[in-house]
Protein backbone atom coordinates (compact mmCIF):
# COMPACT_ATOMS: atom_id res chain seq x y z
CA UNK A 1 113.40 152.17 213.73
CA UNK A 2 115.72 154.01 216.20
CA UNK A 3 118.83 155.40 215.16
CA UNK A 4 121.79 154.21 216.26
CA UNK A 5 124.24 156.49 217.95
CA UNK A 6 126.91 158.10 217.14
CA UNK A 7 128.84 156.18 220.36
CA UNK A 8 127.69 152.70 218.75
CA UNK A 9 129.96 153.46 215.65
CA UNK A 10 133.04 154.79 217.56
CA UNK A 11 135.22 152.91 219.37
CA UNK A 12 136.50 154.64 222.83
CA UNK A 13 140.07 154.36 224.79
CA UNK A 14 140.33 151.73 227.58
CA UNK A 15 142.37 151.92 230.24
CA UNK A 16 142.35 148.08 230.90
CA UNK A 17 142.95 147.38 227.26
CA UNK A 18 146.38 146.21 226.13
CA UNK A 19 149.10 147.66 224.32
CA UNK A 20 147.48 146.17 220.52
CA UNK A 21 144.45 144.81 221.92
CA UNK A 22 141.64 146.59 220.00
CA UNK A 23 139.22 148.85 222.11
CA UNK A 24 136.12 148.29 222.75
CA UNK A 25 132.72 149.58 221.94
CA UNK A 26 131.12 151.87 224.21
CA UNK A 27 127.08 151.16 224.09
CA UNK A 28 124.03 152.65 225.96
CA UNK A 29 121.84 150.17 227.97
CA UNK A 30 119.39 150.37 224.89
CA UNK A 31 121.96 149.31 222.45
CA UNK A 32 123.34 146.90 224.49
CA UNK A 33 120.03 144.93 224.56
CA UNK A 34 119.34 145.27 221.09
CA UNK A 35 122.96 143.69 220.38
CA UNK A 36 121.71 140.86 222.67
CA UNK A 37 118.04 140.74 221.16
CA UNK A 38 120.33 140.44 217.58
CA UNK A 39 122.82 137.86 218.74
CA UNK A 40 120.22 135.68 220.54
CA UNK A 41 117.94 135.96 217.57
CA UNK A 42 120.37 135.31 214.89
CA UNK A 43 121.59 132.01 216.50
CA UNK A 44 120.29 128.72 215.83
CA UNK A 45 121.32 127.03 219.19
CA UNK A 46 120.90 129.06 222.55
CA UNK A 47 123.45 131.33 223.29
CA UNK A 48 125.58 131.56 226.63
CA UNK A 49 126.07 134.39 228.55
CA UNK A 50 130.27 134.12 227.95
CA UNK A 51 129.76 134.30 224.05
CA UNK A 52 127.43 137.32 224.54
CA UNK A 53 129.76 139.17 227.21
CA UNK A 54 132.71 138.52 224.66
CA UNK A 55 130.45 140.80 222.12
CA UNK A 56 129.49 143.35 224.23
CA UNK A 57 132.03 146.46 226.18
CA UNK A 58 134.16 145.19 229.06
CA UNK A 59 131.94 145.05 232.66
CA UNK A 60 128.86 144.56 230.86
CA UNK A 61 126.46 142.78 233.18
CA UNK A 62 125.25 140.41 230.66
CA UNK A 63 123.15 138.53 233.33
CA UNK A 64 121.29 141.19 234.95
CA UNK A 65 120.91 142.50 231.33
CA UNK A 66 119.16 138.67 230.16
CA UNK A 67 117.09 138.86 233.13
CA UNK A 68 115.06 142.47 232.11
CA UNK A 69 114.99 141.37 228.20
CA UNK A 70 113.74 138.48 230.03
CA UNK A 71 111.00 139.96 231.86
CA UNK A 72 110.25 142.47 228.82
CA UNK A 73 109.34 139.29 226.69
CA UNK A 74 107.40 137.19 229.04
CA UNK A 75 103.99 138.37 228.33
CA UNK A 76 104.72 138.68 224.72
CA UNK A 77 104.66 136.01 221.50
CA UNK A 78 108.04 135.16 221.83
CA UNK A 79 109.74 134.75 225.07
CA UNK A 80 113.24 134.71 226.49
CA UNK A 81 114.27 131.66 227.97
CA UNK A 82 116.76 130.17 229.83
CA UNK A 83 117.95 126.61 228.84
CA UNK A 84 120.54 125.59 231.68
CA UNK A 85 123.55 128.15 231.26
CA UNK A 86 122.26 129.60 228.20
CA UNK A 87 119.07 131.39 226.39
CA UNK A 88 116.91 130.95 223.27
CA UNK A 89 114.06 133.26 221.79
CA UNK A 90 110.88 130.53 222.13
CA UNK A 91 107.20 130.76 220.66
CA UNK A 92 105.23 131.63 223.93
CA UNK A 93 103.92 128.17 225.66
CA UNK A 94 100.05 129.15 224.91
CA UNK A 95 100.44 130.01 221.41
CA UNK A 96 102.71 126.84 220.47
CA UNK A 97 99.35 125.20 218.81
CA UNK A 98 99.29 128.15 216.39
CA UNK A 99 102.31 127.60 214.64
CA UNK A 100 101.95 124.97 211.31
CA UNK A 101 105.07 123.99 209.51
CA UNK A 102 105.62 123.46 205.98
CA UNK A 103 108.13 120.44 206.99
CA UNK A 104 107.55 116.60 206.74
CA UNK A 105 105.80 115.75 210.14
CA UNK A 106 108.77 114.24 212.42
CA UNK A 107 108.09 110.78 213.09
CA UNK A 108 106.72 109.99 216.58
CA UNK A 109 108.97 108.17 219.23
CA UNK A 110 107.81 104.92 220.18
CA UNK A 111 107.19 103.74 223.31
CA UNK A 112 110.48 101.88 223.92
CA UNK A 113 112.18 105.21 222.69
CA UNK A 114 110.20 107.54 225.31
CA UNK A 115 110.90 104.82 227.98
CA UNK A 116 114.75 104.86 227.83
CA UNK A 117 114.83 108.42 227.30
CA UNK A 118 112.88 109.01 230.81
CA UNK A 119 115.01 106.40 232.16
CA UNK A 120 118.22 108.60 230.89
CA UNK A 121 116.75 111.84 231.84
CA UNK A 122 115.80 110.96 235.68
CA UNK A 123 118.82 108.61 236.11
CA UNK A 124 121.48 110.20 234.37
CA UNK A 125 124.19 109.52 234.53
CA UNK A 126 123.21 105.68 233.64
CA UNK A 127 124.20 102.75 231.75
CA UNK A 128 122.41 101.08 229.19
CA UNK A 129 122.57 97.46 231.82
CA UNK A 130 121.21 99.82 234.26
CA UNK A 131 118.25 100.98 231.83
CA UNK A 132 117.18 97.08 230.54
CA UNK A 133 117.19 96.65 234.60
CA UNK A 134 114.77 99.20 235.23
CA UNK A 135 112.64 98.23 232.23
CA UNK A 136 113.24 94.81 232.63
CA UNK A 137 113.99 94.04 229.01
CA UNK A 138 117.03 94.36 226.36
CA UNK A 139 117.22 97.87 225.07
CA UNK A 140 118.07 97.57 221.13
CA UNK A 141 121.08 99.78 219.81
CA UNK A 142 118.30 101.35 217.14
CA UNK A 143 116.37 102.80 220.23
CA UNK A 144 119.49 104.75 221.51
CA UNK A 145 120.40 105.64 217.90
CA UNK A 146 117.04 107.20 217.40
CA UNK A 147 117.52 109.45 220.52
CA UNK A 148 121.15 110.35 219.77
CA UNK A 149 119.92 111.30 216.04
CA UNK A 150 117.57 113.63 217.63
CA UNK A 151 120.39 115.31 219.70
CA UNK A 152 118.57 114.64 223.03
CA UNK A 153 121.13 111.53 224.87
CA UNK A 154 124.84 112.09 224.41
CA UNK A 155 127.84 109.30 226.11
CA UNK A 156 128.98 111.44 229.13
CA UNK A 157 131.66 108.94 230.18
CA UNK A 158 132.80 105.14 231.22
CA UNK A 159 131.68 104.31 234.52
CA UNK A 160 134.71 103.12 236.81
CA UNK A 161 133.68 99.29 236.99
CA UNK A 162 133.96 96.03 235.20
CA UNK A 163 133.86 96.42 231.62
CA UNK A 164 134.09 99.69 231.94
CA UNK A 165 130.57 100.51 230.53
CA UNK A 166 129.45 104.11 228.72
CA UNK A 167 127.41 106.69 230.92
CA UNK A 168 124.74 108.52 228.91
CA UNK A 169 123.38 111.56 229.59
CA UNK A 170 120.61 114.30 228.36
CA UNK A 171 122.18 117.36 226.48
CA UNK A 172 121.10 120.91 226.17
CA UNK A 173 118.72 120.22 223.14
CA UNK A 174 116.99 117.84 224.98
CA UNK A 175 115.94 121.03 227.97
CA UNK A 176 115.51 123.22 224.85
CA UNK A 177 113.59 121.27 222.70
CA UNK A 178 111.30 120.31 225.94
CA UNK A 179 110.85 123.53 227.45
CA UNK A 180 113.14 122.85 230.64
CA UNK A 181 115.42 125.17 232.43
CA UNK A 182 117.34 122.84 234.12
CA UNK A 183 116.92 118.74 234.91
CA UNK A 184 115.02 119.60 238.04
CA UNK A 185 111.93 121.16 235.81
CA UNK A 186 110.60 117.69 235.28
CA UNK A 187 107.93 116.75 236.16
CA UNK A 188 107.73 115.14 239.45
CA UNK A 189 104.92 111.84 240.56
CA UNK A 190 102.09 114.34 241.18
CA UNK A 191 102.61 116.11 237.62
CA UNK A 192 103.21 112.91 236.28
CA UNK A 193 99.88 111.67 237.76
CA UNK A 194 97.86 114.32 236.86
CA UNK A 195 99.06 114.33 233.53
CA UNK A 196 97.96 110.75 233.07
CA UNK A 197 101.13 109.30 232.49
CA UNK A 198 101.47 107.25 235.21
CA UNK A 199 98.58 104.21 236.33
CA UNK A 200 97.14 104.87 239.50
CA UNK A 201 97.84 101.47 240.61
CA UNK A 202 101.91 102.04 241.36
CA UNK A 203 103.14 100.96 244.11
CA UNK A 204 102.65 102.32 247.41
CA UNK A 205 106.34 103.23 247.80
CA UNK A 206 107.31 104.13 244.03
CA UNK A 207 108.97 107.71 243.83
CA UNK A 208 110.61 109.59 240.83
CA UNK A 209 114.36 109.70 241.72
CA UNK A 210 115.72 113.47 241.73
CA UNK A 211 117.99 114.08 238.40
CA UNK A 212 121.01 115.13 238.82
CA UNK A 213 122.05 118.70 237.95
CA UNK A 214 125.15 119.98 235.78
CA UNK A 215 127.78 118.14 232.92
CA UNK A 216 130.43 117.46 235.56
CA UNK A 217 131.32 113.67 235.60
CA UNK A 218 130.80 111.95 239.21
CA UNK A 219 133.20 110.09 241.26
CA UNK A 220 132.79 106.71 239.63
CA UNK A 221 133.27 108.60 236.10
CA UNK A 222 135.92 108.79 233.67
CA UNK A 223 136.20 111.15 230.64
CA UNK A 224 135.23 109.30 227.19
CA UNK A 225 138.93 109.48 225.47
CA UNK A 226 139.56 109.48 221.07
CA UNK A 227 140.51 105.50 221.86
CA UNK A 228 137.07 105.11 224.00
CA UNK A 229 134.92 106.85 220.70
CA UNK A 230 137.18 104.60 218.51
CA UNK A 231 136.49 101.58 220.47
CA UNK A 232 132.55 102.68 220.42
CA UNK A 233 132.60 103.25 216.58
CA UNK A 234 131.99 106.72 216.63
CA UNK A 235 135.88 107.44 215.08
CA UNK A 236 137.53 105.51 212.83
CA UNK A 237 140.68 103.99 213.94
CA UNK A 238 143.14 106.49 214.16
CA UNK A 239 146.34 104.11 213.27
CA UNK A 240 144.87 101.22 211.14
CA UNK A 241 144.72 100.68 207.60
CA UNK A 242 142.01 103.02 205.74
């Protein structure tokens, strides 16, 4: 194992650093991506790049640093990946099928399940009227529940009508656990197609809409408020008898 250096252990003066404000760590390029490899590594959720450039010396170019650990890892059992904003160490796509765990086997999704979640994930941000219209039946509250115990559909916020209804979303353990950069990653009608997923007998002018990219709420959104999770049962009542 390589030393470390001296200059990893000792802190040096900066200029830009405040009258109290600790100073910060001087590393080489080589240190600096080991701190990443060991930050990235030791964290169960992906990491962003903010968190890591708060642990590493001032002007550190955290992204152009992700990009060659990046590169270094792609033809190797483990990659780096990007999930949206942030990155995750990942068991290399062609050696997935290799890997046995000890665990129970997680229970399957059924078919309802899968459906609203591709409804969610291509029409985000939608409502759960607007998912029993595109499925053309009643969605049940268990088939949401499943998908929000799995940490892939979160409430983004209340849509700016009558009634006020709740706007779900996907979240960032839904790209992760899925293998997706970004929203725009899934698959479109030809992948879909050739995967088998789809009949060949759709209609002549059915497309898959575009998802929509980013967390920022649209024009007809509001923010979900403590009174909106009360109102949804998610928090108890904050002023009401126990």
């Amino acid at each position: 194992m390589q030393a470390v250096d001296d200059e990893f252990l000792t802190p040096e003066p900066d200029d830009e650093a405040g009258e109290g404000e600790p100073a910060r760590f001087t590393l080489s390029d080589i240190d600096i991506q080991r701190t990443i490899e060991a930050l990235v590594f030791a964290s169960s959720e992906p990491v962003s790049e903010a968190y890591l450039a708060d642990r590493l010396p001032r002007g550190t170019d955290v992204a152009a640093a992700m990009h060659q650990l990046a590169a270094f890892y792609a033809g190797r059992g483990v990659n780096l990946l990007r999930v949206e904003d942030r990155w995750a160490f990942r068991t290399a796509a062609d050696l997935s099928f290799m890997i046995r765990r000890d665990e129970t086997e997680v229970k399957k999704l059924s078919r309802a399940a899968l459906e609203v979640l591709a409804i969610i994930a291509y029409h985000q941000p939608v409502t759960r009227a607007e998912i029993e219209e595109i499925r053309g039946v009643q969605t049940s509250k268990g088939t949401l529940d499943v998908l929000m115990e799995a940490g892939w559909v979160r409430f983004r916020g209340r849509r700016r009508s009558p009634g006020r209804p709740v706007t779900l979303g996907t979240t960032i353990s839904f790209l992760d656990h899925f293998g997706l950069e970004e929203l725009r990653d899934l698959p479109g009608l030809e992948e879909l197609k050739g995967a088998g997923l789809l009949s060949g007998r759709i209609p002549p002018n059915f497309n898959i809409p575009i998802p929509s990219l980013g967390d920022d709420l649209t024009e007809d959104e509001d923010p979900i408020t403590q009174l909106d999770l009360e109102e949804l049962g998610l928090l108890a009542p904050s002023g009401g008898d126990e």
